[in-house]
Protein backbone atom coordinates (compact mmCIF):
# COMPACT_ATOMS: atom_id res chain seq x y z
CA UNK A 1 0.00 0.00 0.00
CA UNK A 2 2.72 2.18 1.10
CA UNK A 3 4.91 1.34 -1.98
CA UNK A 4 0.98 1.91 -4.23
CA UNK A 5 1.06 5.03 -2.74
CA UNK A 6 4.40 6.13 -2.97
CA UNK A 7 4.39 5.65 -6.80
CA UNK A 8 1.11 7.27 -6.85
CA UNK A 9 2.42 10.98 -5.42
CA UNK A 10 5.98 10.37 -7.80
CA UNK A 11 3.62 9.84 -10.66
CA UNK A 12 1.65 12.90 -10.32
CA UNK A 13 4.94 14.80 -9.50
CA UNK A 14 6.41 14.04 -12.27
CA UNK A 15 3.50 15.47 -14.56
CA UNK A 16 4.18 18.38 -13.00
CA UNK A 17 5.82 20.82 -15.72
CA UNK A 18 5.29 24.04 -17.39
CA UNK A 19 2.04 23.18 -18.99
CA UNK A 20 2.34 24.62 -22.60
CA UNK A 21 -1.04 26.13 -22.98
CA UNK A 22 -3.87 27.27 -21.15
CA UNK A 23 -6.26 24.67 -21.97
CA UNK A 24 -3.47 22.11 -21.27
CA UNK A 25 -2.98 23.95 -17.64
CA UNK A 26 -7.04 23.72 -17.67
CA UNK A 27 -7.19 19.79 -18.27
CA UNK A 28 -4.80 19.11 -15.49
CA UNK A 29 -6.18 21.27 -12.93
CA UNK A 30 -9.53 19.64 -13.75
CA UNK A 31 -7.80 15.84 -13.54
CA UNK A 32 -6.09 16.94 -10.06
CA UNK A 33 -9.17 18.07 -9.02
CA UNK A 34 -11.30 15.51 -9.35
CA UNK A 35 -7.94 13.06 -8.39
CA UNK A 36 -8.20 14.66 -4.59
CA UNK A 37 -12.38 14.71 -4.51
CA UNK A 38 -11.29 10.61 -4.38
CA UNK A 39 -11.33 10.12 -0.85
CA UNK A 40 -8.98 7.23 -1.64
CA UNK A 41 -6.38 9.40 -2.36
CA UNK A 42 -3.42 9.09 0.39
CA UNK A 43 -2.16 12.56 2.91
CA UNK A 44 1.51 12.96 0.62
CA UNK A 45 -0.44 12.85 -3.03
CA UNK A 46 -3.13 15.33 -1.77
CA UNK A 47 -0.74 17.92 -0.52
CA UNK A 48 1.16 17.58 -4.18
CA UNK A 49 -1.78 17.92 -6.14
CA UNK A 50 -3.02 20.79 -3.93
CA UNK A 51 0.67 22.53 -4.41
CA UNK A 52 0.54 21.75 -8.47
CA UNK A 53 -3.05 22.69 -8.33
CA UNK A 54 -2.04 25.98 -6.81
CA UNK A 55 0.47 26.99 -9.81
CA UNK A 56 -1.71 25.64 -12.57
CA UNK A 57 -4.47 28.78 -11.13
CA UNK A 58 -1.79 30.94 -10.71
CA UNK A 59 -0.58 30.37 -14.38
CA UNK A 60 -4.04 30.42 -16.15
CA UNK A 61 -4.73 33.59 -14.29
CA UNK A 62 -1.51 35.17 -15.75
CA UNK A 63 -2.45 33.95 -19.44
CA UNK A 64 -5.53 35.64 -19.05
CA UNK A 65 -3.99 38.28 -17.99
CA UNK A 66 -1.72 38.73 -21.09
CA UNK A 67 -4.42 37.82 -23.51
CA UNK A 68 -6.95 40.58 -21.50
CA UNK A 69 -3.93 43.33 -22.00
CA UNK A 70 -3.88 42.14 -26.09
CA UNK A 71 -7.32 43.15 -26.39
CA UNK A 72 -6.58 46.58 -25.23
CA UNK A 73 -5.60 49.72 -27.39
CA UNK A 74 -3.44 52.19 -26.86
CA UNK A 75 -5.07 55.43 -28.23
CA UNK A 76 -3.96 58.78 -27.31
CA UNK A 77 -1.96 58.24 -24.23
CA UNK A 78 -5.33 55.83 -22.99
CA UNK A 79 -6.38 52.43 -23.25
CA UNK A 80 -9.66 51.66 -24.45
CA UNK A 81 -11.16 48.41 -25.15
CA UNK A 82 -10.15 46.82 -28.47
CA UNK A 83 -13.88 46.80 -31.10
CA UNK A 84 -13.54 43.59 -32.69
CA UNK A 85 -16.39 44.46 -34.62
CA UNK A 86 -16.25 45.83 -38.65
CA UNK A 87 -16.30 49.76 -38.45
């Protein structure tokens, strides 16, 4: 159990990288999520997930971030809202 376990937490640490989108860092947060609603899952592997879980948020925030600041304009010294609509 102990061994189950341990290979359990090194598995999901290992998937832990720079996810290269925000729909990628979306899919795991969702997996890792529903991973520690399990109440099977062990103390160590919960704490990891929570940590990773933590990042992923922290980096989809920041991409939405940068694509919110893309759809603004400068325009005389202001920003105002990019119209994606035909003028």
């Amino acid at each position: 159990m102990l061994q189950s376990s341990l290979c359990s937490t090194q598995a999901l640490i290992m998937k832990k990288a720079t996810p290269k989108s925000f729909e990628e860092a979306l899919k795991r947060l969702e997996a890792l999520t529903q991973a520690m609603q399990s109440s099977e899952m062990p103390l160590e592997e919960a704490l990891a997930a929570y940590q990773e879980g933590n990042e992923l948020v922290q980096y989809c925030q920041n991409k939405l971030a940068e694509v919110e600041q893309k759809l603004h304009v400068l325009d005389e010294g202001g920003l105002k809202e990019l119209s994606l609509e035909a003028e």
